[in-house]
Protein backbone atom coordinates (compact mmCIF):
# COMPACT_ATOMS: atom_id res chain seq x y z
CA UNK A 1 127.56 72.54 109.13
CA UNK A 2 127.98 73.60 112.69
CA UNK A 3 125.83 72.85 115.61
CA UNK A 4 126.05 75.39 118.46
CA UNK A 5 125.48 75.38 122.10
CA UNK A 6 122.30 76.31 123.42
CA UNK A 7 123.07 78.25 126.69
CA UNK A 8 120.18 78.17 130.00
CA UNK A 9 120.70 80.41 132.57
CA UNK A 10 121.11 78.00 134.79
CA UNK A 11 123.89 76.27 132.85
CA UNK A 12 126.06 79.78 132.09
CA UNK A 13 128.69 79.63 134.19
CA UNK A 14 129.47 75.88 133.10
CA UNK A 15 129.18 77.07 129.65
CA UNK A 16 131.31 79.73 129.46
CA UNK A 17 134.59 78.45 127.22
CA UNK A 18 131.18 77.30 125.20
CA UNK A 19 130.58 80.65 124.37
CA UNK A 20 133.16 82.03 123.59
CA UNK A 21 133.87 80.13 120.89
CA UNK A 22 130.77 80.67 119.27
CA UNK A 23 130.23 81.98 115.84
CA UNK A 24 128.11 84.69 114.88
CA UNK A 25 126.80 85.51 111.54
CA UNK A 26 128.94 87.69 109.69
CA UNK A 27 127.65 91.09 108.46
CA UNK A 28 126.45 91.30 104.66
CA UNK A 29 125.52 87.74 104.86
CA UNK A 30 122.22 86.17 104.11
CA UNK A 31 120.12 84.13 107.10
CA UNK A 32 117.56 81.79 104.99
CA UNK A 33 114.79 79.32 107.23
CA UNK A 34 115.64 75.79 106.10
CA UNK A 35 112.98 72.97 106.98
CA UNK A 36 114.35 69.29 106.92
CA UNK A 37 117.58 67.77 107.60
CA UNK A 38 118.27 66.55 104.45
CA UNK A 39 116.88 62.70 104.97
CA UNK A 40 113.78 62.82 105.60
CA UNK A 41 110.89 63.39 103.04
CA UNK A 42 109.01 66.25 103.76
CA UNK A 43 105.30 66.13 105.35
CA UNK A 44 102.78 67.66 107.35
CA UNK A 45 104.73 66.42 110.13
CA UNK A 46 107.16 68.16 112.67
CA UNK A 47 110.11 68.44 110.40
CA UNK A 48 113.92 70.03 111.82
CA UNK A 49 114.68 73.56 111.33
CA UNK A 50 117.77 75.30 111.16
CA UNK A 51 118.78 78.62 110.16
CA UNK A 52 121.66 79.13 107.65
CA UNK A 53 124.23 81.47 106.48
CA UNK A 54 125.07 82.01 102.91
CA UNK A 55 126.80 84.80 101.15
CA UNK A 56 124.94 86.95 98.56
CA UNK A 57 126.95 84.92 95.87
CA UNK A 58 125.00 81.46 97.14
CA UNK A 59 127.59 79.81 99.29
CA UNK A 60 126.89 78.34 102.77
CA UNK A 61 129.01 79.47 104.77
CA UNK A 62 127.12 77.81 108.59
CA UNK A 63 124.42 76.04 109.73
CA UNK A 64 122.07 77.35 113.37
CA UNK A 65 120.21 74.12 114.12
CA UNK A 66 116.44 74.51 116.23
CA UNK A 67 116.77 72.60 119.11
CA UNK A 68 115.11 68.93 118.85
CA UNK A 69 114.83 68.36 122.46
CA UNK A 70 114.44 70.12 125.45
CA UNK A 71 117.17 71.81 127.58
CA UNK A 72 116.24 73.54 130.48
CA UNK A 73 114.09 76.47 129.57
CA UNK A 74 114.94 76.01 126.32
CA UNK A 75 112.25 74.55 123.99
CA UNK A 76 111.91 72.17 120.76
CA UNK A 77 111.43 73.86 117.54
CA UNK A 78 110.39 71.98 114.66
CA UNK A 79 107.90 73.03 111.79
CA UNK A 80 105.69 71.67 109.37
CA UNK A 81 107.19 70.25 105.94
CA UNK A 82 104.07 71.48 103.90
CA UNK A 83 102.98 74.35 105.54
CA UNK A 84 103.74 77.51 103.03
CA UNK A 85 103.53 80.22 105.24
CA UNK A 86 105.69 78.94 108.25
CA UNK A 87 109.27 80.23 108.49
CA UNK A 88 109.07 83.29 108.04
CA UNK A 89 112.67 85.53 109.59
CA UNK A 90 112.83 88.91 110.91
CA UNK A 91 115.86 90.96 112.11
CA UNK A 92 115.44 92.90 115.58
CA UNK A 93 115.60 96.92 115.04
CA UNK A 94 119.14 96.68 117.04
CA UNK A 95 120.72 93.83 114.34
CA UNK A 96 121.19 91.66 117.17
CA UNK A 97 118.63 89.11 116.50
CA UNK A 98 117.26 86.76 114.30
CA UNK A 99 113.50 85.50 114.97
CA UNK A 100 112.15 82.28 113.86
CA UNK A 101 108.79 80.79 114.87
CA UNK A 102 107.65 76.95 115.71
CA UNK A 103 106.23 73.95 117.58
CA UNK A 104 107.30 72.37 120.79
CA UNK A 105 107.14 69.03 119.10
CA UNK A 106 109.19 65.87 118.61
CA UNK A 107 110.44 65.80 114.94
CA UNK A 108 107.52 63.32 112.92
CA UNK A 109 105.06 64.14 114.91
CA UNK A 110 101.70 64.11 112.42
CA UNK A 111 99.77 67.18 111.26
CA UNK A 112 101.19 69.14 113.31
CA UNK A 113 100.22 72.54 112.42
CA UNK A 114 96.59 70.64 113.32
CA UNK A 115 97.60 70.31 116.84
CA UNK A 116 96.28 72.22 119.85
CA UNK A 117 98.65 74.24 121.21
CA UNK A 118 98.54 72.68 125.04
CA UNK A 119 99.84 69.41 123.54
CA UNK A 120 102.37 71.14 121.28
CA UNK A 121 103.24 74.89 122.60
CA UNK A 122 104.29 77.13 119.65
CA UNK A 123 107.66 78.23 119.88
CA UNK A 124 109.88 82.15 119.00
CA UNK A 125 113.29 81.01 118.39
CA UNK A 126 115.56 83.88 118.85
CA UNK A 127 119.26 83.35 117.51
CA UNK A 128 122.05 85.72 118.98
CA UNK A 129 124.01 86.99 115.25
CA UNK A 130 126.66 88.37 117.41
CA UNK A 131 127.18 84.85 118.85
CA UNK A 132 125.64 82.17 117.76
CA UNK A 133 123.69 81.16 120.55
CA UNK A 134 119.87 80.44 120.19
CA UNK A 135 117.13 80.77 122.80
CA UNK A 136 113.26 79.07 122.70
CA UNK A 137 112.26 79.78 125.72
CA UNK A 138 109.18 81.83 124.97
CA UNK A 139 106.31 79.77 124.12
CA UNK A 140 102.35 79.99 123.57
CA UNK A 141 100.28 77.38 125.64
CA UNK A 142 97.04 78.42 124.16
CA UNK A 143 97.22 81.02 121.50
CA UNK A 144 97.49 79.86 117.36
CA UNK A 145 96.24 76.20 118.61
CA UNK A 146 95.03 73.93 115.82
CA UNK A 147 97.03 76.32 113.20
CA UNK A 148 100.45 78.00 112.50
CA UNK A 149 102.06 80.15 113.93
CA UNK A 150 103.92 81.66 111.51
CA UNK A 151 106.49 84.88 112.54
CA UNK A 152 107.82 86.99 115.18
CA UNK A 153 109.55 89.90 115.62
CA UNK A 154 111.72 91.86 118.61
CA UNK A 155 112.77 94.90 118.87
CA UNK A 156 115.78 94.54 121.54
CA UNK A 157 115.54 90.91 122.27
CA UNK A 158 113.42 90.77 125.11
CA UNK A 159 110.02 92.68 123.57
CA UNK A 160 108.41 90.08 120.77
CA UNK A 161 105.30 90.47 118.59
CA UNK A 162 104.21 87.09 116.81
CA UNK A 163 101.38 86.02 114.51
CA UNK A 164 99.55 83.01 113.02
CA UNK A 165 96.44 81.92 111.36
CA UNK A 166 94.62 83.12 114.33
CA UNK A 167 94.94 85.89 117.30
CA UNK A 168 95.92 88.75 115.31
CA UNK A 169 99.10 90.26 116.96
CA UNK A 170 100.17 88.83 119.87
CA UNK A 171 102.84 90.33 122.78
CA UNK A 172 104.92 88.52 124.58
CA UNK A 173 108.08 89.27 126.51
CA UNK A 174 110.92 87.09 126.21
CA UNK A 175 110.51 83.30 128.05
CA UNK A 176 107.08 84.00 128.82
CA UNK A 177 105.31 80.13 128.66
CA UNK A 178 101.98 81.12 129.32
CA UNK A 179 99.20 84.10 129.40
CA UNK A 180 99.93 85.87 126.95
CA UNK A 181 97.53 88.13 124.75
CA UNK A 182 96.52 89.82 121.54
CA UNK A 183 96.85 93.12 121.30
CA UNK A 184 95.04 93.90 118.46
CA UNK A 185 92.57 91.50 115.90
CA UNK A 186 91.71 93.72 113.47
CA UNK A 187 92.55 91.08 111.48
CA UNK A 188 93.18 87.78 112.92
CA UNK A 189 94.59 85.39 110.39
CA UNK A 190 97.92 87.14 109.91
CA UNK A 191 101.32 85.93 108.12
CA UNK A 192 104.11 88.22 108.62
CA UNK A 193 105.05 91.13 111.29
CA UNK A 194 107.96 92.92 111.36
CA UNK A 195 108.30 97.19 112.10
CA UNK A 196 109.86 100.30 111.07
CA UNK A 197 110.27 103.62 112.70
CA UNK A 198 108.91 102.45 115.59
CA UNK A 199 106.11 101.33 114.36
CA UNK A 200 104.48 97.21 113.66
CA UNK A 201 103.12 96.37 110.42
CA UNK A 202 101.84 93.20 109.19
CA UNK A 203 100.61 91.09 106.35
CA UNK A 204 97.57 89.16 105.76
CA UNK A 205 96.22 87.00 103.11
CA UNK A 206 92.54 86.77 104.10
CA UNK A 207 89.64 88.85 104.33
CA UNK A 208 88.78 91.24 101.56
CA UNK A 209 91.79 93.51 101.72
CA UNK A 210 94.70 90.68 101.60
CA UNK A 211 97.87 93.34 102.07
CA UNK A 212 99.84 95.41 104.33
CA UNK A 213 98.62 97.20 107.26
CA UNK A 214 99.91 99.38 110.27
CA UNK A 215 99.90 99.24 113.93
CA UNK A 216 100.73 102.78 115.38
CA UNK A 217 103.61 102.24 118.21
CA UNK A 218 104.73 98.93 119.45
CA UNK A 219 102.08 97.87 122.07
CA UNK A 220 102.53 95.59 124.79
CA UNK A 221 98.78 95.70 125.88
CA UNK A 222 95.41 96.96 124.93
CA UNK A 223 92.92 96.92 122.03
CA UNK A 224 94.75 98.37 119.22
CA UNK A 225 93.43 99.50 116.11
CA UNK A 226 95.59 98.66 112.77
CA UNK A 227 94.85 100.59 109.58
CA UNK A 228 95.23 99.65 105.94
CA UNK A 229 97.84 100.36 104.01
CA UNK A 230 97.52 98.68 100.85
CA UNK A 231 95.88 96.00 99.36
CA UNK A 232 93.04 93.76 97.23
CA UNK A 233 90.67 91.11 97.38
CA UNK A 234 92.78 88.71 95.28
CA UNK A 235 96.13 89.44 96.94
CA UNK A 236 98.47 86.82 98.09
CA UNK A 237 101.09 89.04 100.34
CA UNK A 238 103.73 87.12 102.58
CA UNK A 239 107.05 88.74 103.67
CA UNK A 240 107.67 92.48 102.81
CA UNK A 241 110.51 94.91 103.89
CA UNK A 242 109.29 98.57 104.38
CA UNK A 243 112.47 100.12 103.17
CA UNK A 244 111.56 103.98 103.96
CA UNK A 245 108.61 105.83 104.74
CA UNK A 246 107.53 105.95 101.04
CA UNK A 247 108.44 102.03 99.55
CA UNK A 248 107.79 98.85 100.74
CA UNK A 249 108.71 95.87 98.38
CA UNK A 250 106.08 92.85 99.21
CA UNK A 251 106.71 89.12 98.28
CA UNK A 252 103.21 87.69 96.63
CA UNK A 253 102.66 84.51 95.90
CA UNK A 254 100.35 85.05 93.17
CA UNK A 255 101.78 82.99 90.53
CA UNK A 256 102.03 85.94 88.16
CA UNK A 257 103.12 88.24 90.30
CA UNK A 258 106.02 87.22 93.02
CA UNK A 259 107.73 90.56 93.73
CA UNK A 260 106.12 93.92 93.81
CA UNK A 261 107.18 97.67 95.11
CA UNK A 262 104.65 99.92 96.37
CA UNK A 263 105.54 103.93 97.08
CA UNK A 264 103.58 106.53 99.33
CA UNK A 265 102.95 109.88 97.35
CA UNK A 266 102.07 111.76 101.02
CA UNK A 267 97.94 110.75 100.48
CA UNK A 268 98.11 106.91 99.37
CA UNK A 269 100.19 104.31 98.14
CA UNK A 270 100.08 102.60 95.15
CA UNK A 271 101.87 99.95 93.04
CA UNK A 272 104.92 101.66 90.97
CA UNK A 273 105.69 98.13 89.04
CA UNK A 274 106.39 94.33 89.87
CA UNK A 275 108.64 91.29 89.03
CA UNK A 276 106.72 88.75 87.70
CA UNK A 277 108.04 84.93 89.22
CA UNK A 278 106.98 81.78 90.30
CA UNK A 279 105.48 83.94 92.93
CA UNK A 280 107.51 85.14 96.27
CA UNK A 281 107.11 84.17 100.20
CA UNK A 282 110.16 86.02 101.80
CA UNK A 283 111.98 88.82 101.06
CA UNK A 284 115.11 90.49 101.84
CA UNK A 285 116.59 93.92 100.88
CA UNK A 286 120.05 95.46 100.73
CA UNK A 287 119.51 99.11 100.15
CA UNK A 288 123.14 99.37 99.80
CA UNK A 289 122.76 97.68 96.60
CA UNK A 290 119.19 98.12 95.93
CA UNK A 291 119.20 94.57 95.70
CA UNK A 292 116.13 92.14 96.69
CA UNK A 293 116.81 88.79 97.43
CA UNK A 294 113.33 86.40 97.56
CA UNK A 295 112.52 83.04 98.34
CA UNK A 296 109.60 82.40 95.20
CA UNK A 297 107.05 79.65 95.98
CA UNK A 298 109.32 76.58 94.28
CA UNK A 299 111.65 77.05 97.26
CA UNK A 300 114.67 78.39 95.44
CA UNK A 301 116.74 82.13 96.38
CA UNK A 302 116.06 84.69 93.75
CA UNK A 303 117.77 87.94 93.68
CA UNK A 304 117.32 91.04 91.53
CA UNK A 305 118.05 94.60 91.57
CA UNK A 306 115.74 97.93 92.01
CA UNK A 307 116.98 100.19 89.02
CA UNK A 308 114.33 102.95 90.09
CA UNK A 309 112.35 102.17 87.23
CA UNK A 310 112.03 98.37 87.28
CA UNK A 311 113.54 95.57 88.62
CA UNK A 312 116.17 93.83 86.60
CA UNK A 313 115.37 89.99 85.73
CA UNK A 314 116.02 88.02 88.15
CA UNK A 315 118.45 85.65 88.74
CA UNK A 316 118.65 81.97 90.66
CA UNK A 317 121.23 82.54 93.46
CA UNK A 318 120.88 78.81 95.78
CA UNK A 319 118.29 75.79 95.50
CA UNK A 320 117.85 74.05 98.65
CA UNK A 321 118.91 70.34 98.80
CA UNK A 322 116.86 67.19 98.45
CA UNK A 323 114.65 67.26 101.57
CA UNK A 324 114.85 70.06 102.41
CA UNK A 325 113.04 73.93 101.47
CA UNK A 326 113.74 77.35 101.98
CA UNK A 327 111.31 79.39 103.56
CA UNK A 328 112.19 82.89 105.25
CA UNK A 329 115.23 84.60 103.90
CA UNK A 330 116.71 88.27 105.24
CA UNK A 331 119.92 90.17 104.66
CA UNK A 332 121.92 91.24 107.96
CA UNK A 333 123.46 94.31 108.46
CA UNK A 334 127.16 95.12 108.33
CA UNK A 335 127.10 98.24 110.56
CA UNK A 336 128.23 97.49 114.20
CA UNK A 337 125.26 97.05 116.40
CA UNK A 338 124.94 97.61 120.27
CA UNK A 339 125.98 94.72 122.83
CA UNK A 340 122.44 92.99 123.42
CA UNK A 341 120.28 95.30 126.47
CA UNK A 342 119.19 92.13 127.87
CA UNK A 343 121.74 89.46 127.65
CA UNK A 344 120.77 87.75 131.07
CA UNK A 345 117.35 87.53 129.42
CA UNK A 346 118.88 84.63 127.12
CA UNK A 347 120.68 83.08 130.18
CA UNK A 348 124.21 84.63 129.39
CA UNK A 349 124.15 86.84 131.51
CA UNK A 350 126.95 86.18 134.19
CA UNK A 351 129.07 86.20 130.62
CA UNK A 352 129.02 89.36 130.06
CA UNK A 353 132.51 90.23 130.28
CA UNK A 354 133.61 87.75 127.13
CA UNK A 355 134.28 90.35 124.28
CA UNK A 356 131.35 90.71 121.21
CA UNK A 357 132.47 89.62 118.11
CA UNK A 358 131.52 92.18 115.93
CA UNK A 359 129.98 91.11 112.36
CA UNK A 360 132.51 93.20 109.82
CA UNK A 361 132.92 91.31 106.72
């Protein structure tokens, strides 16, 4: 496994060589959340994170280690061993980024998802897939204290949206260490955000319509009223990929239930048919493929295929090692994407003449 350097702005120009031989994640890969380092048993407590590469076929191909101490703007991101719902991954609408949330906290430190957030900030990791590099800078002084925070998502890089177990959606632009807001609490306890066609949707697990809802536009201020997509009283959504305008496959971890595909008929959406599993927290889709890759609640990848009429049964792909669990998994694009808008924002910026390594299998 690689480790790879975490670049300030302040330290660019002296890390310059650094960067360029940094390794992106190659297109058609999978990114999957890993919590622990392999040694330590898994607790409540502040655990290492890393984000890792493996091919569709299981094999790790790299390893994108959190930061366990601080460097310059740069934060610590660690998460709770225990706590389900962390890790949760998004991909930015231009491919560029990976998100990734957590706490500004030493690794063991107790209960940690129980601290306030003034002693233990929570944390949006953003890792650069065109190279490598990783940036914490953006952290939450007040908001999700006592409670996770539990995803994020960008749009470019420098716009995120994050949620927790409290808040409702949150904005924040990118190294932003304080005052910060929510934009809408329609619902408050949240577990997943992510968007699609310009639009935010999330997930939520409480209340007594535990499914997916919608947030017209992507605001950065306001009140904001989210609607109701789908959803039931006895629900148990986490991830979900909205795939068009008319499906959106949803990881539940109802232990009967695991992965599901709902469709729009142009007046209301309803559920066409489900994989039943040992339950599912994170999903991934390659509509290439129709495939649907899934992290179910034992920890393991799962992957199975969309035949239009059912899914196919589904098959074990990786298990994570002893120590260790997979939480978040998503597929990334293979289509060239843009050179980042805003890649001063992640303190490259006086780089920006080293050549983009493109992710092309």
């Amino acid at each position: 496994m690689r480790n790879f350097t975490i670049v300030s702005s302040a330290l660019a120009l002296a890390f310059a060589a650094q960067m360029a031989q940094a390794s992106g994640v190659t297109g058609g890969d999978l990114i999957i959340s890993q919590v622990g380092d392999g040694s330590t048993t898994l607790s409540s407590a502040a655990n290492a994170t890393s984000i890792q590469e493996y091919t569709t076929s299981g094999t790790l191909v790299q390893g994108f280690n959190m930061p366990t101490s601080v460097s310059g703007p740069n934060r610590r991101l660690t998460m709770s061993g225990s706590a389900t719902s962390e890790g949760s991954l998004n991909i930015s609408a231009d491919g560029n980024y990976a998100t990734i949330t957590g706490y500004d906290a030493n690794v063991g430190t107790a209960a940690i998802a129980s601290t306030t957030a003034a002693a233990d900030n929570r944390v949006v990791g953003l890792l650069n897939l065109n190279t490598g590099l990783i940036d914490t800078s953006t952290a939450f002084n007040a908001l999700f204290s006592a409670n996770n925070i539990r995803s994020a998502y960008t749009t470019n890089g420098t716009d995120i949206w994050a949620v927790g177990a409290a808040n409702g959606v949150v904005y924040s632009p990118l190294g932003a260490t304080s005052g910060q807001s929510s934009i809408s609490t329609t619902v408050a306890n949240l577990r997943v955000v992510s968007s699609f066609g310009g639009d935010l949707y999330f997930s939520t697990g409480s209340g007594s319509v535990r499914g997916v809802w919608k947030l017209s536009g992507e605001p950065t201020s306001g009140t904001n009223v989210a609607t109701s997509l789908f959803g039931s009283a006895n629900a148990s959504p986490y991830d979900f990929v909205v795939a068009n305008s008319s499906t959106i496959y949803v990881a539940d971890d109802t232990n009967t239930t695991g992965i599901q595909k709902w469709t729009f008929n142009g007046s209301a959406w309803s559920l066409a048919y489900q994989l039943d599993t040992d339950g599912a927290r994170s999903l991934a889709f390659d509509a290439s493929t129709s495939t649907i890759y899934a992290i179910d609640a034992t920890g393991k990848l799962i992957k199975t295929t969309d035949t239009g009429s059912s899914f196919l049964t589904q098959t074990t792909v990786a298990t994570p090692g002893a120590n260790t669990i997979f939480r978040g998994v998503k597929f990334v694009p293979t289509q060239p994407v843009p050179e980042p808008a805003s890649m001063a924002a992640l303190g490259i910026g006086a780089l920006g003449l080293i050549a983009r390594r493109r992710r092309n299998k």
